[in-house]
N, C-alpha and C. Protein backbone atom coordinates (compact mmCIF):
# COMPACT_ATOMS: atom_id res chain seq x y z
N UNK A 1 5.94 17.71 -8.77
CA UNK A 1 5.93 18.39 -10.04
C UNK A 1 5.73 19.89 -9.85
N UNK A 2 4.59 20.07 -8.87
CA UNK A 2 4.37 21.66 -8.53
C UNK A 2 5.43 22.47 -8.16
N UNK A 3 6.40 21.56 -7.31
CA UNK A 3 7.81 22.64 -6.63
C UNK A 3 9.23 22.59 -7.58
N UNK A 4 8.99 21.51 -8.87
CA UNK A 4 9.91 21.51 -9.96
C UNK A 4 9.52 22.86 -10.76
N UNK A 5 8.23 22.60 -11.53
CA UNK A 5 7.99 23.90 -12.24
C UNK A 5 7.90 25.15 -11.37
N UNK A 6 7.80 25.45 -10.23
CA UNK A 6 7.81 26.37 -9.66
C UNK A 6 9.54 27.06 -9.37
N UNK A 7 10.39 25.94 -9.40
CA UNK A 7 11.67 26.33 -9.38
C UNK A 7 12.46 26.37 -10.90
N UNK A 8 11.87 25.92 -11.81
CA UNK A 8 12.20 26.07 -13.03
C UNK A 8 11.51 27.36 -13.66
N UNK A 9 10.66 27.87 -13.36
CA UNK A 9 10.12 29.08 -13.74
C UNK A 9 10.53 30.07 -12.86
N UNK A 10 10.69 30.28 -11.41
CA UNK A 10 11.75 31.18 -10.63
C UNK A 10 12.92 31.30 -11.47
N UNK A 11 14.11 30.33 -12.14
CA UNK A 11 14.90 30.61 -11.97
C UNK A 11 15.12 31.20 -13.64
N UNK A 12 13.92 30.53 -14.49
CA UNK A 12 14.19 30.53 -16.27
C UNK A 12 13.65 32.35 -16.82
N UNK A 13 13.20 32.99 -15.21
CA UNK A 13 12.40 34.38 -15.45
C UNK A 13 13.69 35.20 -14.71
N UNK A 14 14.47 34.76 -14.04
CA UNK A 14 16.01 35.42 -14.00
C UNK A 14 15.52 35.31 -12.51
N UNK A 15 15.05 34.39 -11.68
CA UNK A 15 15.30 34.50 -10.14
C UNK A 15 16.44 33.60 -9.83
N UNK A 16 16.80 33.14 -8.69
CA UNK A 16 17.96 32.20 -8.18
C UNK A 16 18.19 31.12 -8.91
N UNK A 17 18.88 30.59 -9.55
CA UNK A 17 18.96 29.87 -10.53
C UNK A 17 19.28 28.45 -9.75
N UNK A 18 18.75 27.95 -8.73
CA UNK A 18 18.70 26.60 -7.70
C UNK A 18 18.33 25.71 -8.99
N UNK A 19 17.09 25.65 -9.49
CA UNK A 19 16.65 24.45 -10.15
C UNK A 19 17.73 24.16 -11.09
N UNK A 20 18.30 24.90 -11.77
CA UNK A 20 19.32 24.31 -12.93
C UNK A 20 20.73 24.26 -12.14
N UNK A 21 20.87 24.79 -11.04
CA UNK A 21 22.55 24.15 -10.21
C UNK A 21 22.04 22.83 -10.44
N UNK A 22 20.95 22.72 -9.57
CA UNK A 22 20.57 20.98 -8.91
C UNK A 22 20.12 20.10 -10.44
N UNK A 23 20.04 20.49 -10.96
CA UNK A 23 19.90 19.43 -12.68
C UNK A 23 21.14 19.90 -13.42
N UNK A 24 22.36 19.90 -13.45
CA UNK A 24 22.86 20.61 -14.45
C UNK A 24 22.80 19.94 -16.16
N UNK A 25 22.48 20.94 -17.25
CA UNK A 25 22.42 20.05 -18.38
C UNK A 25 20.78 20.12 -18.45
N UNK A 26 20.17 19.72 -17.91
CA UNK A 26 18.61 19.96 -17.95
C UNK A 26 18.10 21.25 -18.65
N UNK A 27 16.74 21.11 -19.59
CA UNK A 27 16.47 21.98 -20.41
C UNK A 27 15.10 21.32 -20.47
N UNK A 28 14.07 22.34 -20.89
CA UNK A 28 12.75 22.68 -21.54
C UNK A 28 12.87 21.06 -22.28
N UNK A 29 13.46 21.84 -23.43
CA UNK A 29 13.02 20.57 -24.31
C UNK A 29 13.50 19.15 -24.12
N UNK A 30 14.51 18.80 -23.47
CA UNK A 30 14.99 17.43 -22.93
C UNK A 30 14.01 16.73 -21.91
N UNK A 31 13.03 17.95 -21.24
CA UNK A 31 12.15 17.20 -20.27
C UNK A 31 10.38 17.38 -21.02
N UNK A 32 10.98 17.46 -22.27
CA UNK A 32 9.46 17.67 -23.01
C UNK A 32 9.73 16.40 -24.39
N UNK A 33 10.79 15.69 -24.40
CA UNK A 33 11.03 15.18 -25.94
C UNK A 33 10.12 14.11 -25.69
N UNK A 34 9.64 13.72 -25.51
CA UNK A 34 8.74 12.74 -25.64
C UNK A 34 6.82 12.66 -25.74
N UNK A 35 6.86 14.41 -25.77
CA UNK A 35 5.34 14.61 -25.81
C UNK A 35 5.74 15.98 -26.84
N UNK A 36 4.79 15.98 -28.09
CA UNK A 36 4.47 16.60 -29.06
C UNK A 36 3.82 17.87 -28.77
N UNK A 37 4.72 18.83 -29.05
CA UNK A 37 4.52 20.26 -28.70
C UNK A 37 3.49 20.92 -29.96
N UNK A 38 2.99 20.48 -30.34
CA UNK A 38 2.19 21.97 -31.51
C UNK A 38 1.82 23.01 -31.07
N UNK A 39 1.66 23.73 -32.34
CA UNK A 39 1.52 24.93 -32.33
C UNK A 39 0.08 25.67 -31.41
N UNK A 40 -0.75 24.51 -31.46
CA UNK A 40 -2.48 24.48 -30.85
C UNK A 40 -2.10 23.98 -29.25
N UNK A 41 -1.21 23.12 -28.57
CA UNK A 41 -0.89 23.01 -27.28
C UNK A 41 0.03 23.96 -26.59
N UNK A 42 0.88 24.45 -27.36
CA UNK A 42 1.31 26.09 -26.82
C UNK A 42 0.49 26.71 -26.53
N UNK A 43 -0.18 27.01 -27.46
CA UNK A 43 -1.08 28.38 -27.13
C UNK A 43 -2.14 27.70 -26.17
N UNK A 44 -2.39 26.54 -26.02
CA UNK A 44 -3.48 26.19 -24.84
C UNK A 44 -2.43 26.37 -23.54
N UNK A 45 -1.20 25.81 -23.65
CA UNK A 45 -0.34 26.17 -22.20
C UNK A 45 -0.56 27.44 -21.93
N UNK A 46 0.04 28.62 -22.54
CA UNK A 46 0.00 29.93 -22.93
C UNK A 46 -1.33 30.29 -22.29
N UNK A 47 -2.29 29.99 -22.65
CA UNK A 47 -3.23 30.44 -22.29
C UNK A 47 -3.22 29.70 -20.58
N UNK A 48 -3.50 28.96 -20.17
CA UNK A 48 -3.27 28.75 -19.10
C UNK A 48 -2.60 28.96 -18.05
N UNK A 49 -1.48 29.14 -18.07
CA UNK A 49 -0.66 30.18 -17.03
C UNK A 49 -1.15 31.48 -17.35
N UNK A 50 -1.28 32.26 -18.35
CA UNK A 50 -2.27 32.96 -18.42
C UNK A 50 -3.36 33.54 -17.52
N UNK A 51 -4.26 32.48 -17.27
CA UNK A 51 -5.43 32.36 -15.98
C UNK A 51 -4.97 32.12 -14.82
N UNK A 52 -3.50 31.08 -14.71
CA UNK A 52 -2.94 30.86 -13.74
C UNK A 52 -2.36 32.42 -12.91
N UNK A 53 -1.73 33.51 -13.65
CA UNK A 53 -1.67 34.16 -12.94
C UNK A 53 -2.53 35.21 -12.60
N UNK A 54 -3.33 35.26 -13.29
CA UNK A 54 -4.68 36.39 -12.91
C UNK A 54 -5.33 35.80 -11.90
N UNK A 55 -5.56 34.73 -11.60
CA UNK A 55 -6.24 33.98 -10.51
C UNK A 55 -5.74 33.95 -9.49
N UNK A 56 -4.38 34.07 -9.37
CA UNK A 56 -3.49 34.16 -8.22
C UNK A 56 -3.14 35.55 -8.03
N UNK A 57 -3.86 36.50 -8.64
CA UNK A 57 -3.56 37.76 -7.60
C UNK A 57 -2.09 38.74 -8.59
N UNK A 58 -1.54 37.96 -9.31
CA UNK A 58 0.01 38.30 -9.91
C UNK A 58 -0.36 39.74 -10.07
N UNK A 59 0.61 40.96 -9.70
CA UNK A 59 0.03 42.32 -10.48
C UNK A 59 0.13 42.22 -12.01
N UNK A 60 -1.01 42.88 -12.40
CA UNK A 60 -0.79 42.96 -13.64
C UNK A 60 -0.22 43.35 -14.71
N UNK A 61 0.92 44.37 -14.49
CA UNK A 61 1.83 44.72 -14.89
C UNK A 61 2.91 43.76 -15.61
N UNK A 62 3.38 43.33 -13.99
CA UNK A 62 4.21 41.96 -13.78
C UNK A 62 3.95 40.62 -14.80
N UNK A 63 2.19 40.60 -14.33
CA UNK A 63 1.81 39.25 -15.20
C UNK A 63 1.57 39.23 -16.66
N UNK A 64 1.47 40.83 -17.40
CA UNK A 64 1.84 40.89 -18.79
C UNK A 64 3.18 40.73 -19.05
N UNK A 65 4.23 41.11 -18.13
CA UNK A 65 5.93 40.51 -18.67
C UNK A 65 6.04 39.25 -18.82
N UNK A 66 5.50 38.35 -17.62
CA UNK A 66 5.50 37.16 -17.68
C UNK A 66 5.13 36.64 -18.71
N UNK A 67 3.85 36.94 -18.91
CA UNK A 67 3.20 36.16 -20.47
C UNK A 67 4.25 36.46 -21.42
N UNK A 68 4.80 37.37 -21.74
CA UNK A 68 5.16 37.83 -22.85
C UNK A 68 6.82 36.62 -23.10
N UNK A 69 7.29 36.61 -22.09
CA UNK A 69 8.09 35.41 -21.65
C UNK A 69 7.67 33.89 -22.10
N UNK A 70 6.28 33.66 -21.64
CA UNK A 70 5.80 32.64 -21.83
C UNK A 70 5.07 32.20 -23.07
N UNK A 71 4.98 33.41 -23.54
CA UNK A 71 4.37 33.37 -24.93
C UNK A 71 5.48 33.51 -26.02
N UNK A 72 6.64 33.38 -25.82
CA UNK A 72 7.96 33.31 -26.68
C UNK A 72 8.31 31.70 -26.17
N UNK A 73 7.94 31.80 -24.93
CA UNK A 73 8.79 29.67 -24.36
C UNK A 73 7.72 29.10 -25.20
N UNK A 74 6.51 29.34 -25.68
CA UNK A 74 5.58 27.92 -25.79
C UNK A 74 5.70 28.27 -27.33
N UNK A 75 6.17 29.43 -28.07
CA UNK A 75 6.22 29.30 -29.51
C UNK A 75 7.51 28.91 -30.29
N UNK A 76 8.34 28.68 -29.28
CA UNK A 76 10.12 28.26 -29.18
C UNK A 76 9.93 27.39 -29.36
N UNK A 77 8.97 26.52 -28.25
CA UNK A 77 8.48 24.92 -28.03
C UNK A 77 8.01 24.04 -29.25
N UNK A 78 7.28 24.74 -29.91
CA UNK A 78 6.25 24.18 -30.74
C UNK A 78 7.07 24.44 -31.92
N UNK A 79 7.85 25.43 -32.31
CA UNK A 79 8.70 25.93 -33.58
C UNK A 79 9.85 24.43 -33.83
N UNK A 80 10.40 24.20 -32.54
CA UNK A 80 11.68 23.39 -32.36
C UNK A 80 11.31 21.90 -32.42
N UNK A 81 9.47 21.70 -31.80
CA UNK A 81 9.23 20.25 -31.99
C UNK A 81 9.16 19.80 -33.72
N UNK A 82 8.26 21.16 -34.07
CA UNK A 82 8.06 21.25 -35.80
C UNK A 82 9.13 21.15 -36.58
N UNK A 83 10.40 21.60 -36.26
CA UNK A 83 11.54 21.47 -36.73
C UNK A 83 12.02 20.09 -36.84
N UNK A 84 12.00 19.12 -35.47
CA UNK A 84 12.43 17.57 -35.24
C UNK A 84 11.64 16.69 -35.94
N UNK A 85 10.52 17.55 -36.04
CA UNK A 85 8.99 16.25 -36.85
C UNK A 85 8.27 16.01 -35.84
N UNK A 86 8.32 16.37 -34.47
CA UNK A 86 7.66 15.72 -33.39
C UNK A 86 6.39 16.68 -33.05
């Protein structure tokens, strides 16, 4: 799971786009439809990579773009589950 999300987040932040050659068709929400995104588990993800990269050293510069990325994926998430009913 660690070297999936690690290649799905390389490639969804504009690095080598390997993880989606090797899944083609694969998406966020197709590998999330079965667990209920709200608006209160975003922002707990959100917050967690969050710590995830301050803890790991990320510059901080860098790791405010990132969030800002990640804080648009987890309110996309939760907008689109709210939309389905899920």
């Amino acid at each position: 799971m660690r070297a999936s999300l690690t290649g799905f987040l390389t490639a969804w932040l504009g690095g080598p786009r390997d993880w989606f050659t090797e899944r083609p068709g694969a998406c966020v929400m197709s590998a999330h439809s079965k667990v209920a995104i709200t608006s209160e588990t975003a922002t707990q993800w959100k917050s967690a990579m969050a710590r995830a990269l301050s803890d790991t050293g990320v510059d901080p510069d860098l790791g405010a773009q990132i969030n800002v990325a990640f804080a648009r994926m987890a309110q996309g998430m939760a907008m689109a589950m709210a939309m389905r009913g899920g």
